[in-house]
Protein backbone atom coordinates (compact mmCIF):
# COMPACT_ATOMS: atom_id res chain seq x y z
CA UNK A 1 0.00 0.00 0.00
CA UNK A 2 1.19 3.41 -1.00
CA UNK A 3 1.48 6.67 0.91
CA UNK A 4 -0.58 8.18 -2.09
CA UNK A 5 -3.61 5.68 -1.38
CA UNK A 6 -3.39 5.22 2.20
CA UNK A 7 -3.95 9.68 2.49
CA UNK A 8 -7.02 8.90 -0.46
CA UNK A 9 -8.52 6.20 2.01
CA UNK A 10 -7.70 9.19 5.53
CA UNK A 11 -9.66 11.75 3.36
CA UNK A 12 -12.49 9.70 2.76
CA UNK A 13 -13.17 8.13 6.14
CA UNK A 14 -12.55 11.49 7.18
CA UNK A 15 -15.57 12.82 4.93
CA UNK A 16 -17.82 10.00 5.70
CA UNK A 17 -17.08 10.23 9.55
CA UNK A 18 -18.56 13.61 9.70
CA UNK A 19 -21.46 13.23 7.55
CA UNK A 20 -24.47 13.06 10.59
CA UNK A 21 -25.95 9.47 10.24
CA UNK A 22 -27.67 7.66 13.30
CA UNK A 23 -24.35 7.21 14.98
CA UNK A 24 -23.27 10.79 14.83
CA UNK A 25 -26.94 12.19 16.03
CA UNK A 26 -26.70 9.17 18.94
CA UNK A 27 -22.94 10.82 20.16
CA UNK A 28 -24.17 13.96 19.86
CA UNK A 29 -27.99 13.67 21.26
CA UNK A 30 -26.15 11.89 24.19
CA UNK A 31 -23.46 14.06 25.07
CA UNK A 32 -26.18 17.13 24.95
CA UNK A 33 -27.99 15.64 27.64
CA UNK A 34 -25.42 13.73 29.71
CA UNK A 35 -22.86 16.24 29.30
CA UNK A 36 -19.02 15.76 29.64
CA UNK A 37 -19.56 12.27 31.57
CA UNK A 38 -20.59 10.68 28.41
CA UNK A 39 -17.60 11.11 26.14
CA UNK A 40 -15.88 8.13 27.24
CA UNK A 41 -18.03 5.68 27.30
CA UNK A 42 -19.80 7.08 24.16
CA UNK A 43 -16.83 7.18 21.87
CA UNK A 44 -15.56 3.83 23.21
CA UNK A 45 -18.85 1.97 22.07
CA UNK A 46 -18.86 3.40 18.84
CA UNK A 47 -14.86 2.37 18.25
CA UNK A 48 -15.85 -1.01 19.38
CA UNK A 49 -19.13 -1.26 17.14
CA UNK A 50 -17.05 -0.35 13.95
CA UNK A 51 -14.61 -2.93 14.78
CA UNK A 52 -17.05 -5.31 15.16
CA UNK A 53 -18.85 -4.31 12.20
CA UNK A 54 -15.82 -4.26 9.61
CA UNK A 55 -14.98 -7.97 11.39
CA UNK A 56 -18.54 -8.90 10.40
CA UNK A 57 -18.44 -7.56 6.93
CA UNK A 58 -14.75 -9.42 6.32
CA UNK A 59 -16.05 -12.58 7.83
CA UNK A 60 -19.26 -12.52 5.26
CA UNK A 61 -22.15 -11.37 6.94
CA UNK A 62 -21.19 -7.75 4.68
CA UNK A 63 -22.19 -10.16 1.76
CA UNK A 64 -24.84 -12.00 3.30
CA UNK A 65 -27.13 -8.74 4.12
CA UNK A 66 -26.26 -7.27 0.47
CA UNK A 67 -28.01 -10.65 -0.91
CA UNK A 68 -30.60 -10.63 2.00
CA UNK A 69 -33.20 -8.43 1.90
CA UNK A 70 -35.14 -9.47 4.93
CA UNK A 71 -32.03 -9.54 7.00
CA UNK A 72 -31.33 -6.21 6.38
CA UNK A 73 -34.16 -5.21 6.79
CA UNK A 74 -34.77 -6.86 10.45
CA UNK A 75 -31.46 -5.36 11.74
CA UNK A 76 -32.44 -1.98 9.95
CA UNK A 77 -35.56 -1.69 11.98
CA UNK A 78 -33.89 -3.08 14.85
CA UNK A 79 -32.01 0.01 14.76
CA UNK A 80 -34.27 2.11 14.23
CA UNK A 81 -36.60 0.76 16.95
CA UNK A 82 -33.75 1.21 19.59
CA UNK A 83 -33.06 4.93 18.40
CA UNK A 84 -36.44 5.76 18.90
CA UNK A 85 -36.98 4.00 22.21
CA UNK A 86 -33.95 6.17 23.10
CA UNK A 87 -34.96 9.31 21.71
CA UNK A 88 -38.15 9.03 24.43
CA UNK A 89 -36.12 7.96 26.99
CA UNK A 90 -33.93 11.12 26.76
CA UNK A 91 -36.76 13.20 25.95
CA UNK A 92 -39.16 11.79 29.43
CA UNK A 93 -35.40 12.24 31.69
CA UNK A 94 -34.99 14.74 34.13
CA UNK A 95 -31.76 16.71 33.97
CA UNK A 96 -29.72 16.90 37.09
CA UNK A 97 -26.83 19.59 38.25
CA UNK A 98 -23.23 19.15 38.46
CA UNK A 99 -23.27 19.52 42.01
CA UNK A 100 -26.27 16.77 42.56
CA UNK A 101 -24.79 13.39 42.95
CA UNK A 102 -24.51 11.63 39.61
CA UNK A 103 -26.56 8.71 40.88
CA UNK A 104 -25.98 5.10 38.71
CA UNK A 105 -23.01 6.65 37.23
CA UNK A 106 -21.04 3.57 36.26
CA UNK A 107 -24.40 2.12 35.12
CA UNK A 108 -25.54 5.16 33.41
CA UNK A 109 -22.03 4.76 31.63
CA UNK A 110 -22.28 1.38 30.65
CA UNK A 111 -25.91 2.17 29.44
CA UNK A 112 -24.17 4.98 27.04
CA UNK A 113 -21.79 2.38 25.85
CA UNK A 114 -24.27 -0.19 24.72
CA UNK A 115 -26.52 2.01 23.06
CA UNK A 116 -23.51 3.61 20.79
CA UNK A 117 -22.24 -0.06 20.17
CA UNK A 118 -25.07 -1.64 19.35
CA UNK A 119 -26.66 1.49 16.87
CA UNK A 120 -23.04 1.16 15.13
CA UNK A 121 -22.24 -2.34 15.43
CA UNK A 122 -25.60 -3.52 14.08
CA UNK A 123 -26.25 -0.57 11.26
CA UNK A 124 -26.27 -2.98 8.13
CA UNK A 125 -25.48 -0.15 5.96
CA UNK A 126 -21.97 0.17 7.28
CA UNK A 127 -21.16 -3.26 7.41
CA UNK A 128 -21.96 -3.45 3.58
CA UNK A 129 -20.22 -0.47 2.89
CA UNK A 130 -17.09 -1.88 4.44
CA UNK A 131 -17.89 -4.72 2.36
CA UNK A 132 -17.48 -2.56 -1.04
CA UNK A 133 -15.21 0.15 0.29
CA UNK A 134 -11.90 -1.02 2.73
CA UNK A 135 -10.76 -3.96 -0.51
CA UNK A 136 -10.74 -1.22 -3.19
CA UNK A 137 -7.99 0.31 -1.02
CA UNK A 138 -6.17 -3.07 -0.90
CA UNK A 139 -3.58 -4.20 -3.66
CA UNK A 140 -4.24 -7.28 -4.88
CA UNK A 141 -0.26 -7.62 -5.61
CA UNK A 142 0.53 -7.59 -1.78
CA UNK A 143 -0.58 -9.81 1.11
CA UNK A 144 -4.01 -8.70 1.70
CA UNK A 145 -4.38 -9.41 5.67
CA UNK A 146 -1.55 -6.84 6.50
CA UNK A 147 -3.42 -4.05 4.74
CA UNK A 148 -7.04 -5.04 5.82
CA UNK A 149 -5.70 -4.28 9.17
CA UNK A 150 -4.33 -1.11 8.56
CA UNK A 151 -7.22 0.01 7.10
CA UNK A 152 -9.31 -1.06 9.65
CA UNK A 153 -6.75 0.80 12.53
CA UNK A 154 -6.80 4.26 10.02
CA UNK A 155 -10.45 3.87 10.05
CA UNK A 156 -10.83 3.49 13.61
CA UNK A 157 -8.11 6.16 14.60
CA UNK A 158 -10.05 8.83 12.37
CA UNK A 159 -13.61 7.82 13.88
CA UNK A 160 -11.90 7.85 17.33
CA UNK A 161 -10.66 11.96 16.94
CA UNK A 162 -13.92 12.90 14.67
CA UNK A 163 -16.75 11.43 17.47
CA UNK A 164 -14.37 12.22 20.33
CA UNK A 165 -14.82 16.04 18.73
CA UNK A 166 -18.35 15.87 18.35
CA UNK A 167 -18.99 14.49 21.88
CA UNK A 168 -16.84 17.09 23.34
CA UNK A 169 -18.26 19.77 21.51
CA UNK A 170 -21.91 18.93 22.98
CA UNK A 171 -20.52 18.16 26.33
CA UNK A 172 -19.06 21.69 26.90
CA UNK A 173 -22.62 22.97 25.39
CA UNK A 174 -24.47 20.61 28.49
CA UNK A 175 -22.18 21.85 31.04
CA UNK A 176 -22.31 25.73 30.51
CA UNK A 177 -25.68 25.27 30.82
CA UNK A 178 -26.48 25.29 33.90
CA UNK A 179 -30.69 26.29 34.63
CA UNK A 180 -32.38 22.78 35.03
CA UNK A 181 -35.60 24.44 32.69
CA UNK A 182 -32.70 25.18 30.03
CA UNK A 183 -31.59 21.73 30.13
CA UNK A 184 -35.03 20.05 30.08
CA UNK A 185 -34.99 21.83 26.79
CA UNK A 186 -31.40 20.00 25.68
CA UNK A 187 -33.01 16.71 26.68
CA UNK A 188 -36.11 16.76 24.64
CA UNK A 189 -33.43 18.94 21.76
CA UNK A 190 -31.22 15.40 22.51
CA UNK A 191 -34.34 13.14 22.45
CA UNK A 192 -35.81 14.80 19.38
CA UNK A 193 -32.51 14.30 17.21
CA UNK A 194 -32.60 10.36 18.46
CA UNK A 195 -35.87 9.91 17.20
CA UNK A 196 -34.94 12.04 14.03
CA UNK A 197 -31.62 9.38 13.70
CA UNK A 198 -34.43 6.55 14.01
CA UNK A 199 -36.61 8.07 10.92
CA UNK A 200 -33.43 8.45 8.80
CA UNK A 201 -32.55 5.13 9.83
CA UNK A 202 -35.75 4.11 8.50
CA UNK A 203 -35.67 5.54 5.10
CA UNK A 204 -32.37 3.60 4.44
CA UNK A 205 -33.05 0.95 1.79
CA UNK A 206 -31.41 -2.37 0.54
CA UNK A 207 -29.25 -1.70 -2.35
């Protein structure tokens, strides 16, 4: 793999990494209404969802839901079911101070982490575009296995600083915020853009 095409594949993971899709609005929905708390665990469960997901697209499944159209379409409204559910959960929750105790943190955390895994991990549009996109970076003159994986690592390391951004962004928003009415009105701004991610999600069709 050349420098030339390695900085092609940067660019474009770059571009499609900011692009808001249900992941993005999920970071960012979350962070606005958990605040600076939620970066970690946020941006963690999205890294691990991609990894999973390009895993499941190299493995086959990437070929098996761009065959299948009723297994894309039962993760697809999986997905969209979940974003939704979470979209009225943030909307319905009651913000709380900085200086009231944070109760369930750890649990709250690991709740944060799930969700962003499992909306990225299980979005069968990315696993099939990993399918089409990461092998027409790959020279079919070298080993193959070698450059999968530092595709895969690029890809990860440029999602890792673009969501990290994003969720820091919206956490510094939450925090200088600090009337409980004004927040109220982040939650249901948070909630409203989850259930906006699940309608997006839902207009998505097998190709």
């Amino acid at each position: 793999m050349t420098l030339e095409i390695w900085s092609a594949f940067v660019a474009v993971v770059f571009v499609f990494a900011i692009i808001p899709g249900p992941t993005v609005i999920l970071v960012v929905g979350q962070a606005i209404s958990h605040g600076k708390k939620s970066v970690m665990p946020l941006v963690a469960g999205v890294l691990l969802g991609d990894f999973v997901a390009m895993a499941l697209s190299l493995i086959g499944l990437g070929a098996i839901l761009a065959a299948s159209a009723t297994l894309f379409m039962i993760l697809k409204w999986f997905g969209v079911g979940y974003l939704i559910y979470l979209g009225i959960k943030t909307w319905r929750e009651e913000p709380q101070l900085e200086s009231t105790t944070f109760k369930g943190s750890s649990q709250s955390k690991l709740n944060m982490f799930k969700s962003s895994f499992l909306v990225t991990a299980l979005n069968p549009k990315d696993i099939v575009f990993f399918v089409a996109f990461l092998p027409q970076f790959v020279n079919s003159n070298s080993a193959a296995l070698p450059q999968l994986l530092i595709l895969m690592f690029t890809f990860l390391a440029v999602i890792s600083i673009t969501i990290t951004s994003f969720a820091i962004f919206a956490g510094v928003v939450r925090h200088k915020i600090q009337s409980c009415q004004a927040r109220k009105r982040l939650n249901r701004i948070g909630g409203g853009a989850l259930i906006g991610a699940g309608v997006i999600t839902s207009t998505m069709r097998h190709s």
